[in-house]
PDB file of N, CA and C in Angstrom:
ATOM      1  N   UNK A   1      24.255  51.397  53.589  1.00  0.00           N
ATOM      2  CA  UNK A   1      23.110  52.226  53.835  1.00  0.00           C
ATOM      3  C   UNK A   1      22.720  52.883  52.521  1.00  0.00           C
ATOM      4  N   UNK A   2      21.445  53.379  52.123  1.00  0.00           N
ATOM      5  CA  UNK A   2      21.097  53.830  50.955  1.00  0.00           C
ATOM      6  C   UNK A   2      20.288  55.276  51.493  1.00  0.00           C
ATOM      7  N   UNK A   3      21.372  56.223  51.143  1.00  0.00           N
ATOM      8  CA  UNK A   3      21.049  57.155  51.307  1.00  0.00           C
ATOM      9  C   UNK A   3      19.316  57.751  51.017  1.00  0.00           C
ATOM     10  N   UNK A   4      19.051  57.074  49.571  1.00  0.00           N
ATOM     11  CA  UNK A   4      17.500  57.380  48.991  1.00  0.00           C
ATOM     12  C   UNK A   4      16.747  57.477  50.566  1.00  0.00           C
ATOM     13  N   UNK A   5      16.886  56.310  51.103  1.00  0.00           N
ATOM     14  CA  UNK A   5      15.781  55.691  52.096  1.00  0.00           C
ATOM     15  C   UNK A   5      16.075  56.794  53.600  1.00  0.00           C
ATOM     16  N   UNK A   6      16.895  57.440  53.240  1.00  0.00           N
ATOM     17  CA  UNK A   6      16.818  58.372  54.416  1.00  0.00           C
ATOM     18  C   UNK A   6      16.908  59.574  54.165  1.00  0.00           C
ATOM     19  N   UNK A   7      16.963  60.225  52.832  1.00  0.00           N
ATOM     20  CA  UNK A   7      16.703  61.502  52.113  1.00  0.00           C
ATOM     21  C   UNK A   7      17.017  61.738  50.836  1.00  0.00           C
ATOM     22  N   UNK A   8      15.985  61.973  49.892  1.00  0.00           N
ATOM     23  CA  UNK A   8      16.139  61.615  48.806  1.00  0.00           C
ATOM     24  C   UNK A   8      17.003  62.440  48.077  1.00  0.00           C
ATOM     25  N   UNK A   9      17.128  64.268  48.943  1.00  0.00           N
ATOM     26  CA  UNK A   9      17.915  65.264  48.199  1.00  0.00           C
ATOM     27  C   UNK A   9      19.273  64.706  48.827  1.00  0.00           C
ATOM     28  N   UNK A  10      19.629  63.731  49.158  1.00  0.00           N
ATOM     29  CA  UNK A  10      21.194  63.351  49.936  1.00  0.00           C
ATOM     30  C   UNK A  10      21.707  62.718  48.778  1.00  0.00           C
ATOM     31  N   UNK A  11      20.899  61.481  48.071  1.00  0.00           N
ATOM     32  CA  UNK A  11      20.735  60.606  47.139  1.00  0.00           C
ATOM     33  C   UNK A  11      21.124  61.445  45.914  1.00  0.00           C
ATOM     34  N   UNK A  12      20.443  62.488  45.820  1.00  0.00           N
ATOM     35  CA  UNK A  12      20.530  63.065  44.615  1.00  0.00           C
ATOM     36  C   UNK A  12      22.408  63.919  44.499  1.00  0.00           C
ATOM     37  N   UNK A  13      21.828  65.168  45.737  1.00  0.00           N
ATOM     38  CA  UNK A  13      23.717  64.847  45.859  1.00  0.00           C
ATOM     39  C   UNK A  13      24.702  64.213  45.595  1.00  0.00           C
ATOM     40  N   UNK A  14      24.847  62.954  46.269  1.00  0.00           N
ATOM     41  CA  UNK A  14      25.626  62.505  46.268  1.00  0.00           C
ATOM     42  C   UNK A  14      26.115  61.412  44.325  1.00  0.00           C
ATOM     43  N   UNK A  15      24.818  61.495  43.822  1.00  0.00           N
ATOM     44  CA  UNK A  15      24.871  61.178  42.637  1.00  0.00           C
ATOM     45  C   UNK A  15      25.632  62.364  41.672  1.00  0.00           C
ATOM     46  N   UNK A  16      25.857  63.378  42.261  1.00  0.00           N
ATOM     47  CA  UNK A  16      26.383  64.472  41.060  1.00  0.00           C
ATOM     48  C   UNK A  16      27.733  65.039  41.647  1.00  0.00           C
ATOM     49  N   UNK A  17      28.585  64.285  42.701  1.00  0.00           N
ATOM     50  CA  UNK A  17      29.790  64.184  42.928  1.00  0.00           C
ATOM     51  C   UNK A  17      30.279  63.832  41.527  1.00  0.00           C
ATOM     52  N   UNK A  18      31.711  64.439  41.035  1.00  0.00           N
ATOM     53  CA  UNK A  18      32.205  64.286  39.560  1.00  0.00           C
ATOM     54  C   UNK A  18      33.523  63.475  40.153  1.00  0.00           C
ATOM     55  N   UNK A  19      34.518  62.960  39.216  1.00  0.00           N
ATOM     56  CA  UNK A  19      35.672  62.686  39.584  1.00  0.00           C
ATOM     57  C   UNK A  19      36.537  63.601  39.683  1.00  0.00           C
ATOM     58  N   UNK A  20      36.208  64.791  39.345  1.00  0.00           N
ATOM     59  CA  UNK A  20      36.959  65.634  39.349  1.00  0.00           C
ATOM     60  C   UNK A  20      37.357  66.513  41.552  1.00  0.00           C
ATOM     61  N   UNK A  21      35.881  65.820  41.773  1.00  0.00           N
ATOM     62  CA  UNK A  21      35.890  65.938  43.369  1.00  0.00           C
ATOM     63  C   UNK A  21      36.135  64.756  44.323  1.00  0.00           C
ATOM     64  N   UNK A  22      37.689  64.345  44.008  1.00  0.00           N
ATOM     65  CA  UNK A  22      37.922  63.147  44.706  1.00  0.00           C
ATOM     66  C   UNK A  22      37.748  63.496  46.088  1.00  0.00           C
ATOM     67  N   UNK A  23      37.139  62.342  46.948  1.00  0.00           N
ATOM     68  CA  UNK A  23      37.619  63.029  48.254  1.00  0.00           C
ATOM     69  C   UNK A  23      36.198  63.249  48.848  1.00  0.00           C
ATOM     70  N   UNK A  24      35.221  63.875  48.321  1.00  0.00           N
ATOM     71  CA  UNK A  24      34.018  64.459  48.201  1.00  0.00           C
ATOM     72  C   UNK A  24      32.828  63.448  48.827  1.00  0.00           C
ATOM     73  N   UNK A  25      32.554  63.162  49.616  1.00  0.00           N
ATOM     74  CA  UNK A  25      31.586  62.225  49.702  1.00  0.00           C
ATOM     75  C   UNK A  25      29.921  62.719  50.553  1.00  0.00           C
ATOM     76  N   UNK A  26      28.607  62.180  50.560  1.00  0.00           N
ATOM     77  CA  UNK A  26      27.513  62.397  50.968  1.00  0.00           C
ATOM     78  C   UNK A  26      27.534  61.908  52.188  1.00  0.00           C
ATOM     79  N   UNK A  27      27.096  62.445  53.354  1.00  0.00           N
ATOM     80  CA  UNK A  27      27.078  61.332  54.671  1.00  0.00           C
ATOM     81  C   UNK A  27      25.416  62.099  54.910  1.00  0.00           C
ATOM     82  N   UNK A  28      25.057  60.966  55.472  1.00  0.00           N
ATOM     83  CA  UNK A  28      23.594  61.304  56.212  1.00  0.00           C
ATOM     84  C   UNK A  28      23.877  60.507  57.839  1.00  0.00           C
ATOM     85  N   UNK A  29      22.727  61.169  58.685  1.00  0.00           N
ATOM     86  CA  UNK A  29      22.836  60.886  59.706  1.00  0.00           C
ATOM     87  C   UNK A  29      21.288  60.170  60.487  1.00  0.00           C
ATOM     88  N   UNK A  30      20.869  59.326  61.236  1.00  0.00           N
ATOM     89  CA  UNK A  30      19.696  58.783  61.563  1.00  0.00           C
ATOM     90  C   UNK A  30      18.797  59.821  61.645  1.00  0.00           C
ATOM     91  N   UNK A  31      18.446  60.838  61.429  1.00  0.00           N
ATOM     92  CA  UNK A  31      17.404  62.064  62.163  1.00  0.00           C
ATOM     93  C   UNK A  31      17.140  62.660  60.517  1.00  0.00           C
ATOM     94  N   UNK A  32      17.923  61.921  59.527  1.00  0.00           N
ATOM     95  CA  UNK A  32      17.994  62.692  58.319  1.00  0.00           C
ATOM     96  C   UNK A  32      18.592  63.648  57.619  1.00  0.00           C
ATOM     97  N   UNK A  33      18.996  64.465  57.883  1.00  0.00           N
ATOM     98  CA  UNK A  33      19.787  65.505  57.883  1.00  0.00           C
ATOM     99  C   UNK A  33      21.493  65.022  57.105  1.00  0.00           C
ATOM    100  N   UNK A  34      21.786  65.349  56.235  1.00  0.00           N
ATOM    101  CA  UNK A  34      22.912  64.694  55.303  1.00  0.00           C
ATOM    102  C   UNK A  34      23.830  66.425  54.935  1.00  0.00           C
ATOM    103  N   UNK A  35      24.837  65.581  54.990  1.00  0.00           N
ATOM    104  CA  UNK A  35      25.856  66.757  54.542  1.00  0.00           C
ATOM    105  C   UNK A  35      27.049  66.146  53.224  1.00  0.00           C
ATOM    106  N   UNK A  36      27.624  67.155  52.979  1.00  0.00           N
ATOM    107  CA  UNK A  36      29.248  67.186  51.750  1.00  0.00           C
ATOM    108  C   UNK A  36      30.495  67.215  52.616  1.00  0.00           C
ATOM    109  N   UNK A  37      30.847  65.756  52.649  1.00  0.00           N
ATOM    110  CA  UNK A  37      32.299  66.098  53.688  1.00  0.00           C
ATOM    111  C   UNK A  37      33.306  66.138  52.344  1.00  0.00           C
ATOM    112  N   UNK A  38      34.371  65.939  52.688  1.00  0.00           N
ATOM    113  CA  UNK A  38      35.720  66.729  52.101  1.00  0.00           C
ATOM    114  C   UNK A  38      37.025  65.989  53.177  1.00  0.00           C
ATOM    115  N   UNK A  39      37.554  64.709  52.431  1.00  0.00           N
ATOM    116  CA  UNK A  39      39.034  64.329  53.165  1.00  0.00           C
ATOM    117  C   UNK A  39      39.870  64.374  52.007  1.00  0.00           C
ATOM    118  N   UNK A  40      41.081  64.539  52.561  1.00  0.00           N
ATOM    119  CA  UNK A  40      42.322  65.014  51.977  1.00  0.00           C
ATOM    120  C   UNK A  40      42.502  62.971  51.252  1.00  0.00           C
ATOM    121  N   UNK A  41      43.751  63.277  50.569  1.00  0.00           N
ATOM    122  CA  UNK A  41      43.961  61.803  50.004  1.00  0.00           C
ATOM    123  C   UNK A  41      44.805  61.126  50.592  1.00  0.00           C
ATOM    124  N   UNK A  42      45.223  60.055  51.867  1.00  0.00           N
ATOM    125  CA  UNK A  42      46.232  59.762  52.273  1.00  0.00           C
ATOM    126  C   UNK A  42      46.794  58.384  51.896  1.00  0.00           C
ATOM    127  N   UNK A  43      48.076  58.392  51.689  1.00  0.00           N
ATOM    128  CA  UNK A  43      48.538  56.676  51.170  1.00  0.00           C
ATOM    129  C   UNK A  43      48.454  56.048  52.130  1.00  0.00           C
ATOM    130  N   UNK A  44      48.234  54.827  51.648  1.00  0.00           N
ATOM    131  CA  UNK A  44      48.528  53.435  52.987  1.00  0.00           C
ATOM    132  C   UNK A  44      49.555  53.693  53.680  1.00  0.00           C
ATOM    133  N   UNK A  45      50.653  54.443  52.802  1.00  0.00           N
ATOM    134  CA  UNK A  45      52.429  54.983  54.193  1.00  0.00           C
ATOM    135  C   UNK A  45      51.942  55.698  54.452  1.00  0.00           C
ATOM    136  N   UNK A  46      51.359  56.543  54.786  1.00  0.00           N
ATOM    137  CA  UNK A  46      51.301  57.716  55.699  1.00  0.00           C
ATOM    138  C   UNK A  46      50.161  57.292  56.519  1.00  0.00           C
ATOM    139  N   UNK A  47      49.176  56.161  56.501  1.00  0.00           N
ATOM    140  CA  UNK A  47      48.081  55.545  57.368  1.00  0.00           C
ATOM    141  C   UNK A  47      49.162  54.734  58.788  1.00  0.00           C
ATOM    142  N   UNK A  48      49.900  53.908  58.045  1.00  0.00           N
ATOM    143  CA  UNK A  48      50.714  53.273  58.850  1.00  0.00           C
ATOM    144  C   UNK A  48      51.595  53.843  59.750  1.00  0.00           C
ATOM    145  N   UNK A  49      52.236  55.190  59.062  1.00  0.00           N
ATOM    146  CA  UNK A  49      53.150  55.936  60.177  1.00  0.00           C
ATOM    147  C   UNK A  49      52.318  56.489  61.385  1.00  0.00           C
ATOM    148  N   UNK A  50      51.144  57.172  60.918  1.00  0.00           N
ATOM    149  CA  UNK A  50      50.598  57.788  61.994  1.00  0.00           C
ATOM    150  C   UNK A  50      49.818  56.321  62.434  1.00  0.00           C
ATOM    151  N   UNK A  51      49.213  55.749  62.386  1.00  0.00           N
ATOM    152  CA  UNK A  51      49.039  54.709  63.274  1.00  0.00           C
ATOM    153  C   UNK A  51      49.788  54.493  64.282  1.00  0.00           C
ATOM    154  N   UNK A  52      50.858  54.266  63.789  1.00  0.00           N
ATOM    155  CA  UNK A  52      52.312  53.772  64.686  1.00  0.00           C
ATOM    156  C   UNK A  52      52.560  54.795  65.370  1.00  0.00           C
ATOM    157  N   UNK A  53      52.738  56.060  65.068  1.00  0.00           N
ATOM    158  CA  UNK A  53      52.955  57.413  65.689  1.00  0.00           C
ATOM    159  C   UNK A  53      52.059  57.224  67.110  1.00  0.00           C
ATOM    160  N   UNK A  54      51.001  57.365  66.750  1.00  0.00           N
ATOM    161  CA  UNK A  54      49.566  57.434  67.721  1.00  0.00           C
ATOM    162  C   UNK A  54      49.397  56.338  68.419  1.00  0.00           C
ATOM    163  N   UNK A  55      49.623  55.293  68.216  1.00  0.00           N
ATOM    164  CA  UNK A  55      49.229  53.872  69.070  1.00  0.00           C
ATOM    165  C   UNK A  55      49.550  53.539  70.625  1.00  0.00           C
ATOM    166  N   UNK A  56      49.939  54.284  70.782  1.00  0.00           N
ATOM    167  CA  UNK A  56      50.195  54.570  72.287  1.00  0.00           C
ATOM    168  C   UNK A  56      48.906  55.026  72.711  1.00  0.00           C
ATOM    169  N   UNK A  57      48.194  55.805  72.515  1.00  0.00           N
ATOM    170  CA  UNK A  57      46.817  56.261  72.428  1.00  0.00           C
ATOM    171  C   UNK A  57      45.902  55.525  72.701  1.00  0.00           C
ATOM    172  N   UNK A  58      45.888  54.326  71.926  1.00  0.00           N
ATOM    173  CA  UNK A  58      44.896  53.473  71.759  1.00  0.00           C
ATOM    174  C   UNK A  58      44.554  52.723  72.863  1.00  0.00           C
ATOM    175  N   UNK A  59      43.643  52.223  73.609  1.00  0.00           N
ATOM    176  CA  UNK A  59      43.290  51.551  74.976  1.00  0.00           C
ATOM    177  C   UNK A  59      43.408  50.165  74.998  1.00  0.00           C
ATOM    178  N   UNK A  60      43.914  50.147  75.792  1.00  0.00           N
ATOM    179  CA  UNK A  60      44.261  48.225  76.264  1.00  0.00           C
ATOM    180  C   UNK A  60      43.088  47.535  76.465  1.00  0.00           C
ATOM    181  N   UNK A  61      42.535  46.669  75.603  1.00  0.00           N
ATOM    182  CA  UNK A  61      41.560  45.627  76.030  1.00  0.00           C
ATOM    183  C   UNK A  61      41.743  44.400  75.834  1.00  0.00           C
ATOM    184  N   UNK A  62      42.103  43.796  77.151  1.00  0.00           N
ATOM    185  CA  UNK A  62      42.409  42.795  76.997  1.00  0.00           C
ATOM    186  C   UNK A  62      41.261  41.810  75.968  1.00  0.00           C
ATOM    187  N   UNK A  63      42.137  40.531  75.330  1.00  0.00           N
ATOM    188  CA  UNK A  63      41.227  39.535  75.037  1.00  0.00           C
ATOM    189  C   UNK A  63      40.552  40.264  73.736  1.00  0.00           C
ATOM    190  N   UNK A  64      41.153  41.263  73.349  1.00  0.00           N
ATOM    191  CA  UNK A  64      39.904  41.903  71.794  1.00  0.00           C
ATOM    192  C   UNK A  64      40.675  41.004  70.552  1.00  0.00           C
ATOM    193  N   UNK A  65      41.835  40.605  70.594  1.00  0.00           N
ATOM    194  CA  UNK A  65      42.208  40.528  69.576  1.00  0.00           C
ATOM    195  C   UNK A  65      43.390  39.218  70.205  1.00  0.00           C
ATOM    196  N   UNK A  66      42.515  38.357  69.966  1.00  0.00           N
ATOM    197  CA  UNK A  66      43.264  36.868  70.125  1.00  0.00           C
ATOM    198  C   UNK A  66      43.612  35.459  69.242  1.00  0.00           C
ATOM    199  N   UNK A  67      44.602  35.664  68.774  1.00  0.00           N
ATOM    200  CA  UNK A  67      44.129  34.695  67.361  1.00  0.00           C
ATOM    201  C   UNK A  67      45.888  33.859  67.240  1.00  0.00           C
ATOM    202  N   UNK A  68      46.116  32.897  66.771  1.00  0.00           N
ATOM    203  CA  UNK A  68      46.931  32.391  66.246  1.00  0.00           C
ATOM    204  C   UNK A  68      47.596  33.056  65.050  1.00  0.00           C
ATOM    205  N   UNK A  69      46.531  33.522  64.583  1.00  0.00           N
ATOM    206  CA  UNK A  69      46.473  33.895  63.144  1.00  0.00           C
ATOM    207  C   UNK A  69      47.596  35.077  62.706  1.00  0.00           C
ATOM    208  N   UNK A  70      48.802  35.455  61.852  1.00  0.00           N
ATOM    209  CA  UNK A  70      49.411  36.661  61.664  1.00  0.00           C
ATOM    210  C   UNK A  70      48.542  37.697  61.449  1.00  0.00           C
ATOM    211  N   UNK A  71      49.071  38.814  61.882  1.00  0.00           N
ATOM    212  CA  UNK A  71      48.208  40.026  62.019  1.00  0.00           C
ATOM    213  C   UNK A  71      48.304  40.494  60.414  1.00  0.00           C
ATOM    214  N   UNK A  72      47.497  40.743  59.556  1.00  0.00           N
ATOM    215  CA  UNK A  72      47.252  41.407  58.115  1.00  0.00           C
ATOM    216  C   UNK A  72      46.352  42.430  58.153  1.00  0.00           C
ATOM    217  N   UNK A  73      47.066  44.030  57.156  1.00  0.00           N
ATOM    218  CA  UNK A  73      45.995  44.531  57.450  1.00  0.00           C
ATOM    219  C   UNK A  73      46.591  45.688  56.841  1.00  0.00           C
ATOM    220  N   UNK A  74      46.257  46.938  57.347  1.00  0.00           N
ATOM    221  CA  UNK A  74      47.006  48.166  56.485  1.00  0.00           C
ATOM    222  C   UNK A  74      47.707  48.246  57.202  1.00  0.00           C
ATOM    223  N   UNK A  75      47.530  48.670  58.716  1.00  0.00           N
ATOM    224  CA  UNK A  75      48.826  48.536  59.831  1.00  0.00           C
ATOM    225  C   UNK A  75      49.580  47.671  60.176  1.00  0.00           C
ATOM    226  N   UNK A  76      49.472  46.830  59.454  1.00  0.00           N
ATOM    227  CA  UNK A  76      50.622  45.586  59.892  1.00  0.00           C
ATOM    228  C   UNK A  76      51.830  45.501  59.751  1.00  0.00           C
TER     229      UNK A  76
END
């Protein structure tokens, strides 16, 4: 998505994020309206534990995910 095309002060924002603000990113939303979110930094191990932690959570659908294929991925 290109922020320009849905607000140009989002565009501009998000162009003057520094590296010094990792983490920092522009989100806009369909109605226009864009904000400065802020996530913490997490490693791929700590994606995978809580995955695994939480996956009980997650809803059974059958038939979503049918493949021969080995599962690859961050949670794998």
């Amino acid at each position: 998505m290109a922020l320009g095309d849905l607000n140009k002060d989002a565009l501009e924002a998000a162009q003057r994020i520094t590296l010094a603000e990792q983490g920092v990113a522009t989100t806009a939303d369909t109605d226009g309206r864009w904000t400065r979110a802020r996530s913490i930094h997490v490693t791929p191990e700590q994606a995978r534990r809580t995955a695994r932690k939480h996956a009980r959570l997650a809803p059974a659908w059958p038939g979503l995910h049918q493949t021969d294929e080995p599962s690859e991925g961050v949670y794998a």
